[in-house]
C-alpha atoms as a PDB file:
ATOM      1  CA  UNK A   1      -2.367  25.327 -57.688  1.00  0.00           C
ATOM      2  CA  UNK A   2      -2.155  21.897 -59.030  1.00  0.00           C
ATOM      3  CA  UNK A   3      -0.319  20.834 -55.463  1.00  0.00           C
ATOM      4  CA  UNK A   4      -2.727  22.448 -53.857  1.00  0.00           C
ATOM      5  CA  UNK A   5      -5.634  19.970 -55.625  1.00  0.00           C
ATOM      6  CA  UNK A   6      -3.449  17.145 -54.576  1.00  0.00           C
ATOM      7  CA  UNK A   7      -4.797  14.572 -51.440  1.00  0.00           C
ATOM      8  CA  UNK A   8      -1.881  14.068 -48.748  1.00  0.00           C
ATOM      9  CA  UNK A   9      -3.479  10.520 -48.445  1.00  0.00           C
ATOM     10  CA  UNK A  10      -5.913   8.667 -50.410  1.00  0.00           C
ATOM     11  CA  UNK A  11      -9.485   7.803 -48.817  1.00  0.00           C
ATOM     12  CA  UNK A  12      -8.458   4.405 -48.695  1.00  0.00           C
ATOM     13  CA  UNK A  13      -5.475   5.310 -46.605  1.00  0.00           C
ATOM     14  CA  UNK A  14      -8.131   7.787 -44.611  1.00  0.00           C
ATOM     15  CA  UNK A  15     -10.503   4.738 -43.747  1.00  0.00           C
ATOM     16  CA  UNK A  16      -7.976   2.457 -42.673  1.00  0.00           C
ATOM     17  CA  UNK A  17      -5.904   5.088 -40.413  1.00  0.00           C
ATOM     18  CA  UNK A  18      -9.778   5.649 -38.878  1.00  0.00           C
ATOM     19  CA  UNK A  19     -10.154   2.354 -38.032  1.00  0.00           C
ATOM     20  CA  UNK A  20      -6.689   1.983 -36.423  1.00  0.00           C
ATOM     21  CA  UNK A  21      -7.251   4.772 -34.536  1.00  0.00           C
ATOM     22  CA  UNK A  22     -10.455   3.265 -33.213  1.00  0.00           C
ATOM     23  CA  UNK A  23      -8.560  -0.077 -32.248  1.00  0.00           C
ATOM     24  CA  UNK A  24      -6.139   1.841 -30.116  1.00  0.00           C
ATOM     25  CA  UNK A  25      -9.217   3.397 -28.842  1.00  0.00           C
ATOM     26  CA  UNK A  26     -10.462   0.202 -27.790  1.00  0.00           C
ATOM     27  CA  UNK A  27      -7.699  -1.322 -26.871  1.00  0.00           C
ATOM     28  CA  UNK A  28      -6.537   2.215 -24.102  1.00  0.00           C
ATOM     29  CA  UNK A  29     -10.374   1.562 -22.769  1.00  0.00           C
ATOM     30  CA  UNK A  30      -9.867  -2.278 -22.204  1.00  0.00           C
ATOM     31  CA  UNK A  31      -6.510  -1.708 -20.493  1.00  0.00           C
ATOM     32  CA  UNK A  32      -8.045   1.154 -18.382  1.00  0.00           C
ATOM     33  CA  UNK A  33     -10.369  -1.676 -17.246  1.00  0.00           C
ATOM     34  CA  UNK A  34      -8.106  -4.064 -16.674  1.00  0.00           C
ATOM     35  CA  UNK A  35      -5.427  -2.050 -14.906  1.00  0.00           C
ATOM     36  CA  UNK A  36      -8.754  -0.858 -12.430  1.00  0.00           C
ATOM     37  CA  UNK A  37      -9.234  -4.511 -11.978  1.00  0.00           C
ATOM     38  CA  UNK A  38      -6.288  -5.096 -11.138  1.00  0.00           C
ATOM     39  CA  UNK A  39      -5.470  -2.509  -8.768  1.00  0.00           C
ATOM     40  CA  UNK A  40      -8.748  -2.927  -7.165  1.00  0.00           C
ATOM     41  CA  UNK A  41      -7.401  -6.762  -6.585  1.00  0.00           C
ATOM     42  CA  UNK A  42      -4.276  -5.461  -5.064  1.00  0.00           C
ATOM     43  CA  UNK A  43      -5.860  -3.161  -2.625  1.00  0.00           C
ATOM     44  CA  UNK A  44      -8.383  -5.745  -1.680  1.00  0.00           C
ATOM     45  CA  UNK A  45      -5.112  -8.295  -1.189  1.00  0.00           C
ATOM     46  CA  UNK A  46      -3.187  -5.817   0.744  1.00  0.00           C
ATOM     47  CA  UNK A  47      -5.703  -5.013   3.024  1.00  0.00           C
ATOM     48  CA  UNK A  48      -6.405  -8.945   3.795  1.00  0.00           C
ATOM     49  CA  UNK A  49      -2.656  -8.603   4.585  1.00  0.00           C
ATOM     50  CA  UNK A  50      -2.677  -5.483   6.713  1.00  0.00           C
ATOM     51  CA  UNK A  51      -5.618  -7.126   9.077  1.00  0.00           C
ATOM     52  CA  UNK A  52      -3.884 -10.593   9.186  1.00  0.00           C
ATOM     53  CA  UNK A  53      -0.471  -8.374  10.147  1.00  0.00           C
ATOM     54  CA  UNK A  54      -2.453  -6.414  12.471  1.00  0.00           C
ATOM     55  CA  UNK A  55      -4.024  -9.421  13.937  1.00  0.00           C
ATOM     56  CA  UNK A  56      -0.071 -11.215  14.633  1.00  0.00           C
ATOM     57  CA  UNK A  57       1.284  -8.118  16.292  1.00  0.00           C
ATOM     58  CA  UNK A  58      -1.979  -7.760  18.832  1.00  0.00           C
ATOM     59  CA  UNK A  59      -1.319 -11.373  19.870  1.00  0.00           C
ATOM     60  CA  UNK A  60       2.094 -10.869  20.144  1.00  0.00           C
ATOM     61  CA  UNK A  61       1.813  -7.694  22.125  1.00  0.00           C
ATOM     62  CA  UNK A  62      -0.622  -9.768  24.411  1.00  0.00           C
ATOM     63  CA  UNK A  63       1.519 -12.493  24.889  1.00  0.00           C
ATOM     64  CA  UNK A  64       4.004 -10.125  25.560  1.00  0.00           C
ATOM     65  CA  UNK A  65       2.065  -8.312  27.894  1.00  0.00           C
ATOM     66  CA  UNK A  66       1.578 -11.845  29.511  1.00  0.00           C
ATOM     67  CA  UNK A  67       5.174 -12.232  30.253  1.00  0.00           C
ATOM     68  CA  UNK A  68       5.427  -9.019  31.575  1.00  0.00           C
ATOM     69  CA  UNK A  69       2.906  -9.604  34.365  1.00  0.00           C
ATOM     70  CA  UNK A  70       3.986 -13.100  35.552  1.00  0.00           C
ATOM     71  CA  UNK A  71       7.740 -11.753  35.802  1.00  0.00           C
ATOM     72  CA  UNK A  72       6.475  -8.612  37.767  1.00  0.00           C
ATOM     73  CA  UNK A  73       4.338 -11.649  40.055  1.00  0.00           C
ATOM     74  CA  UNK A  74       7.206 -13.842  40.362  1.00  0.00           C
ATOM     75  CA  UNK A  75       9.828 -10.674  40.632  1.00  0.00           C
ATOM     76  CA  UNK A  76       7.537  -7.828  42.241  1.00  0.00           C
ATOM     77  CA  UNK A  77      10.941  -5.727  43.786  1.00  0.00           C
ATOM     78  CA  UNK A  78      13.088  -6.328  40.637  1.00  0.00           C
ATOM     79  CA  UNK A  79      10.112  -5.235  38.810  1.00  0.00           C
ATOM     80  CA  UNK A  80      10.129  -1.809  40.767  1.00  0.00           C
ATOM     81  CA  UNK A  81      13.676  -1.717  40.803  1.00  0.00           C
ATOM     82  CA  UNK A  82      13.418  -1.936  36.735  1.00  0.00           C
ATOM     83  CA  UNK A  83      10.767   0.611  36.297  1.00  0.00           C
ATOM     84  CA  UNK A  84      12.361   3.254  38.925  1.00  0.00           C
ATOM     85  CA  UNK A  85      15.478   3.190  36.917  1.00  0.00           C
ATOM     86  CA  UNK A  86      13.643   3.420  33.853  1.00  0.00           C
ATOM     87  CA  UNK A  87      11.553   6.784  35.657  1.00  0.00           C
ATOM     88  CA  UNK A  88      15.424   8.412  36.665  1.00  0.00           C
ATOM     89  CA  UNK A  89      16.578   8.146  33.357  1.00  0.00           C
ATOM     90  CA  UNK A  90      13.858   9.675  31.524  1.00  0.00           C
ATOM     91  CA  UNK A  91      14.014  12.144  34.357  1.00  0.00           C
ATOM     92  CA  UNK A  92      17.253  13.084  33.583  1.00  0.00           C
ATOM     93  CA  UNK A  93      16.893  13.374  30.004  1.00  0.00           C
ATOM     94  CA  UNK A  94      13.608  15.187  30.471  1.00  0.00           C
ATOM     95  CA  UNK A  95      15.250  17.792  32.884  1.00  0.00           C
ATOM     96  CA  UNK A  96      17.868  18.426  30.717  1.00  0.00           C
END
């Protein structure tokens, strides 16, 4: 029985392992934080990215769209001659 009696660690040992533990406590908590900060940053920076991207491919389909109109003005037949091929060719693929 005299193992039995016998501390596995001493209360010194038992203070110091209970303060460690509450460091690594702390320390899990103030990288939690930090990591929500961060991601919080990244979401708020990709979504500043997404609008500005958003914003470039609008104008570009506009200025597109543009184009498109003053070559059907200047080219009205071609124009029709373009976009009735375009119709028989989806036909075809559509009928089949």
């Amino acid at each position: 029985m005299a193992a039995a009696d016998e501390k596995l660690i001493s209360t010194e040992e038992a203070a110091q392992l209970k303060g460690d533990i509450e460091a690594i406590r702390k320390d899990i908590k103030q990288l939690f934080t930090d990591l929500t900060k961060l991601t919080k940053n990244e979401a708020d920076y990709a979504g500043r990215k997404a609008t500005e991207l958003k914003g470039a491919a609008v104008d570009a389909a506009k200025e597109r769209r543009d184009e498109v109109e003053d070559y059907v003005k200047e080219h009205p037949l071609g124009a029709l001659a373009a976009a009735a091929g375009v119709g028989f060719v989806l036909a075809l693929l559509v009928g089949r």
